[in-house]
N, C-alpha and C. Protein backbone atom coordinates (compact mmCIF):
# COMPACT_ATOMS: atom_id res chain seq x y z
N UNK A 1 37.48 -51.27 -0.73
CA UNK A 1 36.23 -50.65 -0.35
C UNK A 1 35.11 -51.23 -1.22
N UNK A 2 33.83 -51.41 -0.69
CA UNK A 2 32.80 -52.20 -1.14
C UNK A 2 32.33 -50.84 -2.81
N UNK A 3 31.83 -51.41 -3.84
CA UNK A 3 31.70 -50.33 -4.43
C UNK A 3 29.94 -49.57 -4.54
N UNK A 4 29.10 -51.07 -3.73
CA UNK A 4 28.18 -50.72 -3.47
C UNK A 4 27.67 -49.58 -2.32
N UNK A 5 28.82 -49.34 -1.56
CA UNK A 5 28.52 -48.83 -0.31
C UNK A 5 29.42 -47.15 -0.92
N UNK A 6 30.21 -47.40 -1.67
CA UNK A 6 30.83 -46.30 -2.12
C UNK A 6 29.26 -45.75 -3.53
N UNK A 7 28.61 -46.24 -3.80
CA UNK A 7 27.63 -45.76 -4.44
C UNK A 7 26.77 -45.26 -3.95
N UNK A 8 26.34 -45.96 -2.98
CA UNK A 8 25.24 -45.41 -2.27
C UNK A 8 25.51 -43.90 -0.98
N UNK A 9 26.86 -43.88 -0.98
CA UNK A 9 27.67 -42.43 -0.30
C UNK A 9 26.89 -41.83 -1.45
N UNK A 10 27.64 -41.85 -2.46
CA UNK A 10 27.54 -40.20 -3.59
C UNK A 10 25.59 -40.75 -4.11
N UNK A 11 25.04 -41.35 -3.84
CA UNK A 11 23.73 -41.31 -4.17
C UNK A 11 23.04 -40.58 -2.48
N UNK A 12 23.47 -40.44 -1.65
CA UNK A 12 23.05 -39.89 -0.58
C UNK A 12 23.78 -38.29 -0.77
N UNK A 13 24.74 -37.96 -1.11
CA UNK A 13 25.52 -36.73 -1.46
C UNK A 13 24.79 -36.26 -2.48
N UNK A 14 24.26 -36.53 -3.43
CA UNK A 14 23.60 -35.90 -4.22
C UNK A 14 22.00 -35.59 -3.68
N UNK A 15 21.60 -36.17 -2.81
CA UNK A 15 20.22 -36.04 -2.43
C UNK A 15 20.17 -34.89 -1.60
N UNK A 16 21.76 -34.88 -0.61
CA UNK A 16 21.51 -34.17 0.11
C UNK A 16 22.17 -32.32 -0.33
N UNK A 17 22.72 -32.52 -1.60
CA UNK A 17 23.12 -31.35 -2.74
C UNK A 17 22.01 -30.91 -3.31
N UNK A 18 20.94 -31.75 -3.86
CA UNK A 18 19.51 -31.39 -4.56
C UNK A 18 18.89 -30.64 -3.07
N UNK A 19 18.82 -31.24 -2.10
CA UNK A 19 18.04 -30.46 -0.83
C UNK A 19 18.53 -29.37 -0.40
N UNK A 20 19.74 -29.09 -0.45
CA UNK A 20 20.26 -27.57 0.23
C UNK A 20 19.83 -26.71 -0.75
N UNK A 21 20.22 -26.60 -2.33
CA UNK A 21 19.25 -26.25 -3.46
C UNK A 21 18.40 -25.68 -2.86
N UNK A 22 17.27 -26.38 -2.68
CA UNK A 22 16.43 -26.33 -2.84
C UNK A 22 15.88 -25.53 -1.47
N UNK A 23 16.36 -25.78 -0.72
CA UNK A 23 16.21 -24.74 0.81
C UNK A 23 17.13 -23.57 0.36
N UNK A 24 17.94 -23.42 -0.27
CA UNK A 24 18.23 -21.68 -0.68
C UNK A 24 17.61 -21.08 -1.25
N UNK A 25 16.95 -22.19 -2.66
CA UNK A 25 16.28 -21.35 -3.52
C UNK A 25 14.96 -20.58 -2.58
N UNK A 26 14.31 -21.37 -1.66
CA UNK A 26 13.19 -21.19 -1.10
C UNK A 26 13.33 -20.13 -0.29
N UNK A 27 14.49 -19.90 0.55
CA UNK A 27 14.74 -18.75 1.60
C UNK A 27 14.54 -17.25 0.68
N UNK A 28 16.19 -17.78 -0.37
CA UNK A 28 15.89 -16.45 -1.30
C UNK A 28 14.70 -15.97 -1.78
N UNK A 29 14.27 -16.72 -2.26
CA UNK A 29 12.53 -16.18 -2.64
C UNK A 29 11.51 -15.32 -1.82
N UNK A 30 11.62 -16.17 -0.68
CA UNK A 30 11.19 -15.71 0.58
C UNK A 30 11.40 -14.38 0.87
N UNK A 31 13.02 -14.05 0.97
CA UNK A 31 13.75 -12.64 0.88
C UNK A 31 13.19 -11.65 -0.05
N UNK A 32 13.04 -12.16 -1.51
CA UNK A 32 13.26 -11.25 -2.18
C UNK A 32 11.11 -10.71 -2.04
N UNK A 33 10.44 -11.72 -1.90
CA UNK A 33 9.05 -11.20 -1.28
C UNK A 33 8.89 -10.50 -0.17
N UNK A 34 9.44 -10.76 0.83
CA UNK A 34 9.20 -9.95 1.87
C UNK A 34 9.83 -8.33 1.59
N UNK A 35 11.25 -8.34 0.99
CA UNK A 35 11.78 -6.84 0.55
C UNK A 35 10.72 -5.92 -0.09
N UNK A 36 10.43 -6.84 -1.33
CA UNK A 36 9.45 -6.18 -2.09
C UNK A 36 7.89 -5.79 -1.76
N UNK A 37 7.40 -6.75 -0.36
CA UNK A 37 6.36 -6.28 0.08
C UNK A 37 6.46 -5.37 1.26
N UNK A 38 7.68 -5.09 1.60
CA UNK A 38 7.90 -4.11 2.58
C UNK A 38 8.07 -2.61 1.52
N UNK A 39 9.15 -2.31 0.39
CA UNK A 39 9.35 -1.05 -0.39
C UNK A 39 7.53 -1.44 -0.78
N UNK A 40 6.58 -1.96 -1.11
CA UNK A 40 5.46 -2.00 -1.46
C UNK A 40 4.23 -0.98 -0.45
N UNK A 41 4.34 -1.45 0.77
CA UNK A 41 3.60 -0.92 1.61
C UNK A 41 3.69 0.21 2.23
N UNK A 42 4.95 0.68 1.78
CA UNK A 42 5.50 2.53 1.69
C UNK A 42 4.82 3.29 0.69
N UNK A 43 4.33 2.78 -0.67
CA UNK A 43 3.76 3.49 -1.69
C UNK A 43 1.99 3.31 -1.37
N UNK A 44 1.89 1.87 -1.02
CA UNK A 44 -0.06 1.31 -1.01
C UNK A 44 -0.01 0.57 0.27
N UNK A 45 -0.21 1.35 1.18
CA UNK A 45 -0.14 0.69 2.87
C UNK A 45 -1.73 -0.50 2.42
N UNK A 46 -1.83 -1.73 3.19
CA UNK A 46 -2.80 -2.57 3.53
C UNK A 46 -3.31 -3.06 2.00
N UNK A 47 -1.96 -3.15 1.11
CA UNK A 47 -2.28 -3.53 -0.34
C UNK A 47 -1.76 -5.12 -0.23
N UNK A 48 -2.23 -6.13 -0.96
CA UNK A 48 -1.56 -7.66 -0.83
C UNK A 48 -0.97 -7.82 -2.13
N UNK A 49 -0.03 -8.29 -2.21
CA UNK A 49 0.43 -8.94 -3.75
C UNK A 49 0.32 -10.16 -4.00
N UNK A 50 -0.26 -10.32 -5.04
CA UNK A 50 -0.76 -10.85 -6.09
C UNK A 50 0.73 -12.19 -6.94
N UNK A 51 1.40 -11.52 -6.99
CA UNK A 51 2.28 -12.49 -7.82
C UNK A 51 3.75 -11.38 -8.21
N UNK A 52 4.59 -12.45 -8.50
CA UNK A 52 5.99 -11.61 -8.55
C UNK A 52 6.55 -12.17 -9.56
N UNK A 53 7.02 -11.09 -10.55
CA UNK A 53 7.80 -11.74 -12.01
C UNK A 53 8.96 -11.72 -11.85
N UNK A 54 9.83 -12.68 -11.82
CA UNK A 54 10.99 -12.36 -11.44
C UNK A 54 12.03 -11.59 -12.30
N UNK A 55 12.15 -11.57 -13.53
CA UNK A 55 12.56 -10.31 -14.17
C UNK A 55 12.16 -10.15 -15.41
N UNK A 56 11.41 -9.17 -15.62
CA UNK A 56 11.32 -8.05 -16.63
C UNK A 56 12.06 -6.77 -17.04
N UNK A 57 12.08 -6.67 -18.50
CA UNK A 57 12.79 -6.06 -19.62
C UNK A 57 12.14 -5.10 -19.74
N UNK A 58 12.71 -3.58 -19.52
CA UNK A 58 12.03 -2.41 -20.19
C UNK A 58 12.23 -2.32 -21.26
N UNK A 59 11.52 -1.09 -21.67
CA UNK A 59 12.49 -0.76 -23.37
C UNK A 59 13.48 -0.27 -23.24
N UNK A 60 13.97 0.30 -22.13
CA UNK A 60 15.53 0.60 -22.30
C UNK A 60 16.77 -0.56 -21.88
N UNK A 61 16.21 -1.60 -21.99
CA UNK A 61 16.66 -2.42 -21.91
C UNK A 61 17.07 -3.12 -19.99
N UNK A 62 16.57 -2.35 -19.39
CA UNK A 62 16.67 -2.18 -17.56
C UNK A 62 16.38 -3.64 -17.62
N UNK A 63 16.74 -4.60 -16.44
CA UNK A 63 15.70 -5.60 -16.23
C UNK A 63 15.27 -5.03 -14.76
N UNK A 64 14.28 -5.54 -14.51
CA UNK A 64 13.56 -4.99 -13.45
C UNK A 64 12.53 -6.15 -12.65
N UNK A 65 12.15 -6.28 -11.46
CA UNK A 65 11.11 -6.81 -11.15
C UNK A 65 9.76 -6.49 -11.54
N UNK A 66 8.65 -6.86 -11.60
CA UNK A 66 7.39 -6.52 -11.48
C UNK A 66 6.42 -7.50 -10.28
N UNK A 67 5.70 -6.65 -10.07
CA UNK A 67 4.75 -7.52 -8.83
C UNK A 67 3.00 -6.93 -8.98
N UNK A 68 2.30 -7.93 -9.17
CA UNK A 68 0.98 -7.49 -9.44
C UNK A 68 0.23 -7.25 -7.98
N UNK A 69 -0.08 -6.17 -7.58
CA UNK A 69 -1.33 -6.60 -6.25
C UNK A 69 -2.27 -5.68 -6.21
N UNK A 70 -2.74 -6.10 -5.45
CA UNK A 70 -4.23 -5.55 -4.92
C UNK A 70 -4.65 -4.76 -3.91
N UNK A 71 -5.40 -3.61 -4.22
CA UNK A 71 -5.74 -2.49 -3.15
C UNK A 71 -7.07 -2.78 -2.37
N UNK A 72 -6.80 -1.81 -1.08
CA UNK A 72 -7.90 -2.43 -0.19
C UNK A 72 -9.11 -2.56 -1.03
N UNK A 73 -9.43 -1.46 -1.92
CA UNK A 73 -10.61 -1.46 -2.24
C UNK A 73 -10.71 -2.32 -3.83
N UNK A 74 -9.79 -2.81 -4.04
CA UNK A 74 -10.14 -3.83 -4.78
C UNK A 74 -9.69 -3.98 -6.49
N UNK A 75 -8.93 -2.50 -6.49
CA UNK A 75 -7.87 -2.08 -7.51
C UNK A 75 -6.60 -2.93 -7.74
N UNK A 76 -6.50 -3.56 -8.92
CA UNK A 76 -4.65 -3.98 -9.07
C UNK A 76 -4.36 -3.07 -10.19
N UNK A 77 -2.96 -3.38 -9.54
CA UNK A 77 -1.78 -2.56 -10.21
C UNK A 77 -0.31 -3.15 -10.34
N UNK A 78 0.25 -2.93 -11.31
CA UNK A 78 1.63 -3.54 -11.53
C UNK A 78 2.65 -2.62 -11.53
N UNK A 79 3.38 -3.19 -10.51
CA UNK A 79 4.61 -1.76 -9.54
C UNK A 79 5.80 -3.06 -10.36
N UNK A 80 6.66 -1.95 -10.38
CA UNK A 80 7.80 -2.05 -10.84
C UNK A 80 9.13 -1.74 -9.87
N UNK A 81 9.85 -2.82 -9.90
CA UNK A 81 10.98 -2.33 -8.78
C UNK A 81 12.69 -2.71 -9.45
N UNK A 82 13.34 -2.22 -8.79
CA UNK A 82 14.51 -1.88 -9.24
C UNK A 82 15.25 -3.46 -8.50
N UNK A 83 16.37 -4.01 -9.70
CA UNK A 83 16.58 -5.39 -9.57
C UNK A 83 17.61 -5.66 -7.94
N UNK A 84 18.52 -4.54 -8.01
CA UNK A 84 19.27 -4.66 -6.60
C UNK A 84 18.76 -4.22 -5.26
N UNK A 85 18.11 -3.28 -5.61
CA UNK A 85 17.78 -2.80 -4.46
C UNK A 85 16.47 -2.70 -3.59
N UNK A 86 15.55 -3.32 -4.29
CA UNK A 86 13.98 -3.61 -4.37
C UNK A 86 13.80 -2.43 -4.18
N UNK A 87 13.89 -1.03 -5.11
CA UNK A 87 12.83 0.17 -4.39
C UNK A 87 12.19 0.40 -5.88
N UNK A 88 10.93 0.83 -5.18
CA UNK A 88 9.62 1.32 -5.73
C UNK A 88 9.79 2.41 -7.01
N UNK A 89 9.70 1.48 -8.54
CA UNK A 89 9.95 2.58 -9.63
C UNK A 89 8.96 3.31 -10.25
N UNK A 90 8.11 2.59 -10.09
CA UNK A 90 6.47 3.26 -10.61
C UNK A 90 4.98 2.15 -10.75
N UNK A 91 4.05 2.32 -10.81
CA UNK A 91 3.20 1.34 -11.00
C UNK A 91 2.10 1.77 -12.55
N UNK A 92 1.00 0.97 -12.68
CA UNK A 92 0.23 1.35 -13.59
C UNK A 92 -1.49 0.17 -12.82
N UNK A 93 -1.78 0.45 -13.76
CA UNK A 93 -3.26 0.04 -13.39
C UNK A 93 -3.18 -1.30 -14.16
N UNK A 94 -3.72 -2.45 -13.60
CA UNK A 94 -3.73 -3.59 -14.57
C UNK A 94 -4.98 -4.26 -13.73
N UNK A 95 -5.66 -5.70 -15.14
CA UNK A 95 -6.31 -6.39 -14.61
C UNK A 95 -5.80 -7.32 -13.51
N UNK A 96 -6.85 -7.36 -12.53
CA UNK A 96 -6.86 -8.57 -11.54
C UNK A 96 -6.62 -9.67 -11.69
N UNK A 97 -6.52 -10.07 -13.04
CA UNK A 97 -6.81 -11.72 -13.84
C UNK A 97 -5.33 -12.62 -13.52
């Protein structure tokens, strides 16, 4: 077997290993935004989010999501959600920045 042609297999196998990657990582993400902007719009209907941390540390040591967004009228706030199940643990008032 040629060993150039056997190189260029596993250099195409790896391109196409880096791409599936990379289309899961993207779906999941996808998933885990849409969950969280759905348990979101049960607490602040017609609110947008802002940005999503993917995990944060309480002091009791919880890890947890956080997601910053924005109210119709122009209020943010940082809601806190629970890591398995995306539901709504509490929020607080934060800057827009």
């Amino acid at each position: 077997m040629n060993k150039t042609l056997l190189l260029e297999g596993f250099r195409w196998m790896f391109i196409l290993l880096v791409a599936c990657v990379i289309i899961i990582y993207g779906y999941q993400r996808f998933l885990l935004h849409s969950s969280i902007e759905t348990s979101l719009q049960t607490v602040s209907p017609d609110s947008t989010i802002i940005g999503i941390i993917q995990t944060h540390t309480t002091d009791n040591k919880e890890k947890v999501y956080e997601a910053l967004y924005r109210t119709k009228d122009g209020k943010c706030y940082r809601a806190s959600f629970e890591r398995n199940g995306h539901t709504f643990i509490g929020n607080q008032n934060a800057s827009c920045e």
